[in-house]
N, C-alpha and C. Protein backbone atom coordinates (compact mmCIF):
# COMPACT_ATOMS: atom_id res chain seq x y z
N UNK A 1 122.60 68.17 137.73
CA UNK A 1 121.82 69.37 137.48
C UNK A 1 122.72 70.41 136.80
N UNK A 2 122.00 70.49 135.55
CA UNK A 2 122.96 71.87 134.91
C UNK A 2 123.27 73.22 135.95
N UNK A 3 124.33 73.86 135.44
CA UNK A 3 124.98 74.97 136.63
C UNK A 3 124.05 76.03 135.57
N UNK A 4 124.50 77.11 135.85
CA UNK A 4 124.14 78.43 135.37
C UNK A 4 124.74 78.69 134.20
N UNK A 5 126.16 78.24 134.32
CA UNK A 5 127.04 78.48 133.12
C UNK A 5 126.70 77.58 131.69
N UNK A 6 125.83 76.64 131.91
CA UNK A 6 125.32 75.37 131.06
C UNK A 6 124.52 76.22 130.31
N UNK A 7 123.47 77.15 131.40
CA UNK A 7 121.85 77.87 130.54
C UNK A 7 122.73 78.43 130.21
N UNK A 8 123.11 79.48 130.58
CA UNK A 8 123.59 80.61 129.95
C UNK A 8 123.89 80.51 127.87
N UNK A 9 125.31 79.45 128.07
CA UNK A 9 125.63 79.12 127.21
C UNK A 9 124.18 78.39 126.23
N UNK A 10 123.60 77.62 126.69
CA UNK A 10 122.64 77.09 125.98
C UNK A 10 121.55 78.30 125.40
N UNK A 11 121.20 79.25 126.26
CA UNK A 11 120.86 80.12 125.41
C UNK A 11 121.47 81.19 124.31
N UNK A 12 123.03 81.05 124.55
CA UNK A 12 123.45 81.91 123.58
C UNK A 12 123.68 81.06 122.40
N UNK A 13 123.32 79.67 122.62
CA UNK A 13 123.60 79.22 121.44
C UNK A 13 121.96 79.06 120.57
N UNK A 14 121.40 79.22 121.87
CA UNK A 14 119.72 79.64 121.46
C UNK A 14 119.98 80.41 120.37
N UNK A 15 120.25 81.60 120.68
CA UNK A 15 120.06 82.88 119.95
C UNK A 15 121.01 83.01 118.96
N UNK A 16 122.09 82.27 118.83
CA UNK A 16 123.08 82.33 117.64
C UNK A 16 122.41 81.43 116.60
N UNK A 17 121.40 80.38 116.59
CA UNK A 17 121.00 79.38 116.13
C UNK A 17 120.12 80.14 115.06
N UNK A 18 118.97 80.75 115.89
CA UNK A 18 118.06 81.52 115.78
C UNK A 18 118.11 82.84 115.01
N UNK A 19 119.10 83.28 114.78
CA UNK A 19 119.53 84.71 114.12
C UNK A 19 119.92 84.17 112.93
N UNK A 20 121.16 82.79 112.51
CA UNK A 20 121.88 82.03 111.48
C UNK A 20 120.31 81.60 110.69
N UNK A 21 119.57 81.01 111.37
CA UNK A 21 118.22 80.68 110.83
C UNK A 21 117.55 81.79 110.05
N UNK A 22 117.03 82.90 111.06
CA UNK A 22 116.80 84.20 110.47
C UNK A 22 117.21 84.93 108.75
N UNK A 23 118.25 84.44 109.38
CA UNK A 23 119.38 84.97 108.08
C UNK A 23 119.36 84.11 107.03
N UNK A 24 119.35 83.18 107.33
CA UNK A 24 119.43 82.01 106.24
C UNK A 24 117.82 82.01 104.99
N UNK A 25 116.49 82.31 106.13
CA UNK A 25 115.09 82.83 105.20
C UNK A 25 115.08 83.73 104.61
N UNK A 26 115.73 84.96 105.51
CA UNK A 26 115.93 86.07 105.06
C UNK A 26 116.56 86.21 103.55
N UNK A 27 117.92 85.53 103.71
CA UNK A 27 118.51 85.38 102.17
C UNK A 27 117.69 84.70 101.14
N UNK A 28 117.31 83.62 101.67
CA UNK A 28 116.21 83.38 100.45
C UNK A 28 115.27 83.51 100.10
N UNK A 29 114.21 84.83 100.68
CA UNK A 29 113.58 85.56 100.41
C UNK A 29 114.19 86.40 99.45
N UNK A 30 115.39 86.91 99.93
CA UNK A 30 115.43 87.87 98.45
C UNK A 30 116.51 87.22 97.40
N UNK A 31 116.85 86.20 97.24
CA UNK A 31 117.39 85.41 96.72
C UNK A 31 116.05 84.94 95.41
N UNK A 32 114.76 84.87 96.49
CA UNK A 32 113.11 84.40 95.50
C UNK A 32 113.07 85.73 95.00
N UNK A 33 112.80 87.05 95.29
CA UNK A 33 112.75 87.99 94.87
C UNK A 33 113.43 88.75 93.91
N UNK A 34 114.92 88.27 94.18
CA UNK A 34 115.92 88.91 93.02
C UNK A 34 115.58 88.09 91.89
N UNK A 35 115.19 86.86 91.59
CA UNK A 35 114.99 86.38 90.24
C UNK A 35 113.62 86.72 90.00
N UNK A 36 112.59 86.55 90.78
CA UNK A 36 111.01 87.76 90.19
C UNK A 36 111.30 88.79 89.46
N UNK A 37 112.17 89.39 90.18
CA UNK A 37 112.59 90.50 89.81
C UNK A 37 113.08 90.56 87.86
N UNK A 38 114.57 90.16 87.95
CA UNK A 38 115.27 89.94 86.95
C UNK A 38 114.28 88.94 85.89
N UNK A 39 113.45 88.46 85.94
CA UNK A 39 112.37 87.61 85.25
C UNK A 39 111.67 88.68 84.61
N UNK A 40 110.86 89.38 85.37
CA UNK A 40 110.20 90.44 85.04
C UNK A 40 110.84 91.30 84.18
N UNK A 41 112.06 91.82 84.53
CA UNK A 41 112.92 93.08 83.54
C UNK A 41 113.45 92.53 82.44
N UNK A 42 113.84 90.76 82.42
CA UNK A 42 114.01 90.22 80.84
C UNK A 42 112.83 90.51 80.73
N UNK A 43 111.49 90.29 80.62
CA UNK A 43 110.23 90.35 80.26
C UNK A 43 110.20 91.52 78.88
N UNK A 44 110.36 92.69 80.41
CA UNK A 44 109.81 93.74 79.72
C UNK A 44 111.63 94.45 78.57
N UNK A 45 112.18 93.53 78.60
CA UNK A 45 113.68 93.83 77.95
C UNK A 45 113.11 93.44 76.21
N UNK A 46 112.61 92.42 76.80
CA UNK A 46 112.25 91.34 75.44
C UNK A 46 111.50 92.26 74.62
N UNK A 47 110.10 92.70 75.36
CA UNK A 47 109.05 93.14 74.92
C UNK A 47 109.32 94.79 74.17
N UNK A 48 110.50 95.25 75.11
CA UNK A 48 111.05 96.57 74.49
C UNK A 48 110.67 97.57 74.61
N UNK A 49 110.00 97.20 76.24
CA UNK A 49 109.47 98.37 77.12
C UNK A 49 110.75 98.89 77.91
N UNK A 50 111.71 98.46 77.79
CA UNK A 50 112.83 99.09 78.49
C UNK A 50 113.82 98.33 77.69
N UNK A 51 115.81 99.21 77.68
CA UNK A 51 116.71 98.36 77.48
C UNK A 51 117.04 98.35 78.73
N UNK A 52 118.75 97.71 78.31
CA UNK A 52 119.24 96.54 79.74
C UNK A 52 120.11 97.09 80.42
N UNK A 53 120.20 98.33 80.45
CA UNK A 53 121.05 99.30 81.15
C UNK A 53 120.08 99.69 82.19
N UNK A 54 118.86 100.24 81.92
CA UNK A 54 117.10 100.51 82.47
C UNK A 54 116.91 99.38 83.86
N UNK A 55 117.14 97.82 82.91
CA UNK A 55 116.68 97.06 83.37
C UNK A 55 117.65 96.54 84.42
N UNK A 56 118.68 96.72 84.07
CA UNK A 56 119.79 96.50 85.41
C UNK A 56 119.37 97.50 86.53
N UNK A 57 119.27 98.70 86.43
CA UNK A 57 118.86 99.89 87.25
C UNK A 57 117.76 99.48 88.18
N UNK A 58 116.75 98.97 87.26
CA UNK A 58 115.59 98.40 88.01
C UNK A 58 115.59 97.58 89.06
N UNK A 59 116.22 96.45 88.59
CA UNK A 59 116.36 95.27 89.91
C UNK A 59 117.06 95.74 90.97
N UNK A 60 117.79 96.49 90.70
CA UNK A 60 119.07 97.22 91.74
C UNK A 60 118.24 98.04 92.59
N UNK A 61 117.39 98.74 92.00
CA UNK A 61 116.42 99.88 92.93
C UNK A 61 115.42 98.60 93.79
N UNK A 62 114.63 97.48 93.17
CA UNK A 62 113.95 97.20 93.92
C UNK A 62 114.59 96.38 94.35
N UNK A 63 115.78 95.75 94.30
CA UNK A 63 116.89 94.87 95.71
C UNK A 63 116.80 95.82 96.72
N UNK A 64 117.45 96.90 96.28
CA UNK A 64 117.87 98.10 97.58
C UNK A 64 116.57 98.11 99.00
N UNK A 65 115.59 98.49 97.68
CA UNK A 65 114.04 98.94 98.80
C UNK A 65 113.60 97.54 99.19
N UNK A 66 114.06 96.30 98.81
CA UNK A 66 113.48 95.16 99.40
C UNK A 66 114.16 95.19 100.65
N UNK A 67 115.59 95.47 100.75
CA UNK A 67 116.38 95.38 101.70
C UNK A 67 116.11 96.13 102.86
N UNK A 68 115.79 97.45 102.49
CA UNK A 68 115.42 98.54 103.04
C UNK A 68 114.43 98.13 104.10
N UNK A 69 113.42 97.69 103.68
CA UNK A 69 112.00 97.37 104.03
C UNK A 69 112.28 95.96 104.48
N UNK A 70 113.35 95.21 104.62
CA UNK A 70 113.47 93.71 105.44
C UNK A 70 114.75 94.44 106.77
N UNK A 71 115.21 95.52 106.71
CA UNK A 71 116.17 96.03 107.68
C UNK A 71 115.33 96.97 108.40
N UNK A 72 114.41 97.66 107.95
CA UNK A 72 113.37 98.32 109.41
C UNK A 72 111.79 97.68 109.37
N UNK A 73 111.92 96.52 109.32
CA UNK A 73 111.08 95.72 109.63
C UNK A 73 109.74 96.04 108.98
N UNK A 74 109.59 96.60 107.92
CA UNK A 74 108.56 97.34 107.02
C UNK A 74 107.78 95.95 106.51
N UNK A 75 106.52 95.99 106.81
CA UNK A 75 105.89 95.11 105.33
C UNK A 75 104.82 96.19 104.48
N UNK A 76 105.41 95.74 103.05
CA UNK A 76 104.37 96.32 101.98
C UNK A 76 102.92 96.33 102.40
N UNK A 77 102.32 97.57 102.46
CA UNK A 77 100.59 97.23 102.40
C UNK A 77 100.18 96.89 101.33
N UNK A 78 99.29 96.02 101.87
CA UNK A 78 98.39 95.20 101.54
C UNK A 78 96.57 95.54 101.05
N UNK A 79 96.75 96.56 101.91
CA UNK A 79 95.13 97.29 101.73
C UNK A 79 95.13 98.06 100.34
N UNK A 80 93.39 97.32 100.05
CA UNK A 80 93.16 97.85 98.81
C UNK A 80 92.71 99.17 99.20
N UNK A 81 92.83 99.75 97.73
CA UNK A 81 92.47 101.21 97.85
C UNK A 81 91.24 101.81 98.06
N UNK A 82 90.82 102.77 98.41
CA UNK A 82 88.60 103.26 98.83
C UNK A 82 88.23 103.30 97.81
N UNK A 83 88.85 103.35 96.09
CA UNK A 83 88.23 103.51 95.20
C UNK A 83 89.09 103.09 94.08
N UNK A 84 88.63 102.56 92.87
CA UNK A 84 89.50 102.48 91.65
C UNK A 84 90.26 103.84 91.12
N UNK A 85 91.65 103.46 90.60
CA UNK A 85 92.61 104.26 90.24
C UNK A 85 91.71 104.78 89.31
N UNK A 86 91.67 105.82 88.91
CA UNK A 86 91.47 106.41 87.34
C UNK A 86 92.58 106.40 86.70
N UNK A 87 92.17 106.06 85.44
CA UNK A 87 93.17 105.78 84.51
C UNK A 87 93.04 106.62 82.99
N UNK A 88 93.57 108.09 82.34
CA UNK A 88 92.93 108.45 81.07
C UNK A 88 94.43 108.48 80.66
N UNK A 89 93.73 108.19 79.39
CA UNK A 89 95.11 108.04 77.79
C UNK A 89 95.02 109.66 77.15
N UNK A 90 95.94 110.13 76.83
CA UNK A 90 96.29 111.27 76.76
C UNK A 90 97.15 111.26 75.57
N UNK A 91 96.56 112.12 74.60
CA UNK A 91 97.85 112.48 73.47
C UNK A 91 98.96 112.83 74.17
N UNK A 92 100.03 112.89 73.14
CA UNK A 92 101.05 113.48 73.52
C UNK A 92 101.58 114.49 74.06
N UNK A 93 100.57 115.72 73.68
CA UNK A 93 100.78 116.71 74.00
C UNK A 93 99.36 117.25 74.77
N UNK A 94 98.46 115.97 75.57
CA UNK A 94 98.04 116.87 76.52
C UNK A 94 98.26 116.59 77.54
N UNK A 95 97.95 117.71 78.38
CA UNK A 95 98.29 117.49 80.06
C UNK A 95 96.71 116.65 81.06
N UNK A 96 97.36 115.98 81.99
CA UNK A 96 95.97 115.43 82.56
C UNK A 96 95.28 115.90 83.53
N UNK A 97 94.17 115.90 82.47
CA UNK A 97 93.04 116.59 84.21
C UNK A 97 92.11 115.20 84.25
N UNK A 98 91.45 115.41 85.57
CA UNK A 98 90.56 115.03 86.75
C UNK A 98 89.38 115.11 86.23
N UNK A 99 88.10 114.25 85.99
CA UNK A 99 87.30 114.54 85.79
C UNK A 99 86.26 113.95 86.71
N UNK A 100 85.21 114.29 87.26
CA UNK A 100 84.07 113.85 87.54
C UNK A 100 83.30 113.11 86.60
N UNK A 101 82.73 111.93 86.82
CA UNK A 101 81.67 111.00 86.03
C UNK A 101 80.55 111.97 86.34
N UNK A 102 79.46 112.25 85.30
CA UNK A 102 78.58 113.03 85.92
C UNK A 102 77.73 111.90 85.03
N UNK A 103 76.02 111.77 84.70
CA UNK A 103 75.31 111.30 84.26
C UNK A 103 75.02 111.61 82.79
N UNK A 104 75.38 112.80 82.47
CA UNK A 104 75.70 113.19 81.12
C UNK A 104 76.48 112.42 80.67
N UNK A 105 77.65 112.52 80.93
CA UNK A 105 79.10 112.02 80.37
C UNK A 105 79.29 110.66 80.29
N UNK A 106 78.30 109.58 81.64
CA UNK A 106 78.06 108.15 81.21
C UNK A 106 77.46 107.78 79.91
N UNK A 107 75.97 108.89 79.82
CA UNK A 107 74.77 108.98 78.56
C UNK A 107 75.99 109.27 77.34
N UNK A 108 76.71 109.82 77.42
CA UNK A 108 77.10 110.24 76.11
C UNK A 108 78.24 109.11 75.93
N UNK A 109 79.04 108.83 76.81
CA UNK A 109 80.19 107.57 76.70
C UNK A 109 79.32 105.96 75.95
N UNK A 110 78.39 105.85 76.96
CA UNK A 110 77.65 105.06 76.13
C UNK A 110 77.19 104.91 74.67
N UNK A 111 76.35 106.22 74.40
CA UNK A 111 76.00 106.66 72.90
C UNK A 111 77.32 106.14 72.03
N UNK A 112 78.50 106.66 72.64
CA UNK A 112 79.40 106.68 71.34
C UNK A 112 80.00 104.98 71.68
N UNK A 113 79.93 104.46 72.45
CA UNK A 113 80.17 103.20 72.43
C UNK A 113 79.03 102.09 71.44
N UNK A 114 78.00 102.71 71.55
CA UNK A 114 76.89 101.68 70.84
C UNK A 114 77.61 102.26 69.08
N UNK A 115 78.02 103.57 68.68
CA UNK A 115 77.96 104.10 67.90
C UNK A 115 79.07 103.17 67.06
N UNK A 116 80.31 103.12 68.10
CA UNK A 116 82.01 102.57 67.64
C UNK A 116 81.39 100.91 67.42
N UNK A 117 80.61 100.32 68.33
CA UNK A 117 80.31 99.16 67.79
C UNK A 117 79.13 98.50 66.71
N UNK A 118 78.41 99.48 66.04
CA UNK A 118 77.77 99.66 65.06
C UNK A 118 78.60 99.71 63.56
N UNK A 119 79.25 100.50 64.40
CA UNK A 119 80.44 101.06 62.59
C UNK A 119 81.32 99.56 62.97
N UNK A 120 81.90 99.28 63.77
CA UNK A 120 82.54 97.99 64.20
C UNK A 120 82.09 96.26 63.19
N UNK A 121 80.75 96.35 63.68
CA UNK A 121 80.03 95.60 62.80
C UNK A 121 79.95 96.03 61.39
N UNK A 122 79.69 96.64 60.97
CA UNK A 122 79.54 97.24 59.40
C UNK A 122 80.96 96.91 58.91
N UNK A 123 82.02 97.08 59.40
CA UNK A 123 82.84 97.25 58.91
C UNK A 123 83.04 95.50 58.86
N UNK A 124 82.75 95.12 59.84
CA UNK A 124 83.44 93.61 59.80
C UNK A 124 82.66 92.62 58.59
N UNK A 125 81.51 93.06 58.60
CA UNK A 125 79.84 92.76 57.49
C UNK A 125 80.61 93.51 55.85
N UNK A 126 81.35 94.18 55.40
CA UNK A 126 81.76 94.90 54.45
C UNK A 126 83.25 93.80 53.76
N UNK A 127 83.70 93.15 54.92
CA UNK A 127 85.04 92.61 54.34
C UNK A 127 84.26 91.24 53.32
């Protein structure tokens, strides 16, 4: 019959097993993540939405906050949002406001949509 000193030990090797394990997913979680990552920033390196000074910065910020968020036990939410983002394109020089959809502003978005794809056609009927 095992003594006390047998469990004991058998559980600390429990828990040394168990933590080495831990650690071992853990690393290759962000081991999967650091190349998402660096995949993504050649991406947008290529594309010339950022250079590689940018793009080094980048992976480095989201290593850090991956880490961050795997050291106080954080997971990313998941929940979608109560409503779609709004999204408006803005010259250069304007600032963005907020607008309400009102029933006018659908009537008239529409109008000029039938309008852009009218001239759309003509134009394509003209080549």
């Amino acid at each position: 019959m095992p003594g006390f000193g047998d469990i004991v030990q058998k559980a600390f090797y429990l828990g040394v097993g168990l933590a080495s394990y831990a650690g071992e997913k853990a690393g290759g979680k962000l081991a999967e993540l650091r190349s998402q990552v660096q995949k993504l920033a050649d991406e947008m390196v290529a594309r010339g939405e950022m250079n590689t000074e940018e793009a080094r910065r980048f992976v480095e910020d989201m290593m850090k906050q991956a880490q961050q968020q795997q050291a106080s036990g954080e997971t990313p939410e998941k929940t979608p949002p109560s409503e779609p983002r709004r999204i408006e394109i803005l010259e250069e020089d304007e600032e963005p406001t907020v607008k309400k959809a009102s029933k006018e502003n659908v009537t008239e978005l529409r109008d000029r949509v039938v309008e852009l794809q009218e001239e759309l056609r003509r134009l394509q009927n003209d080549k």
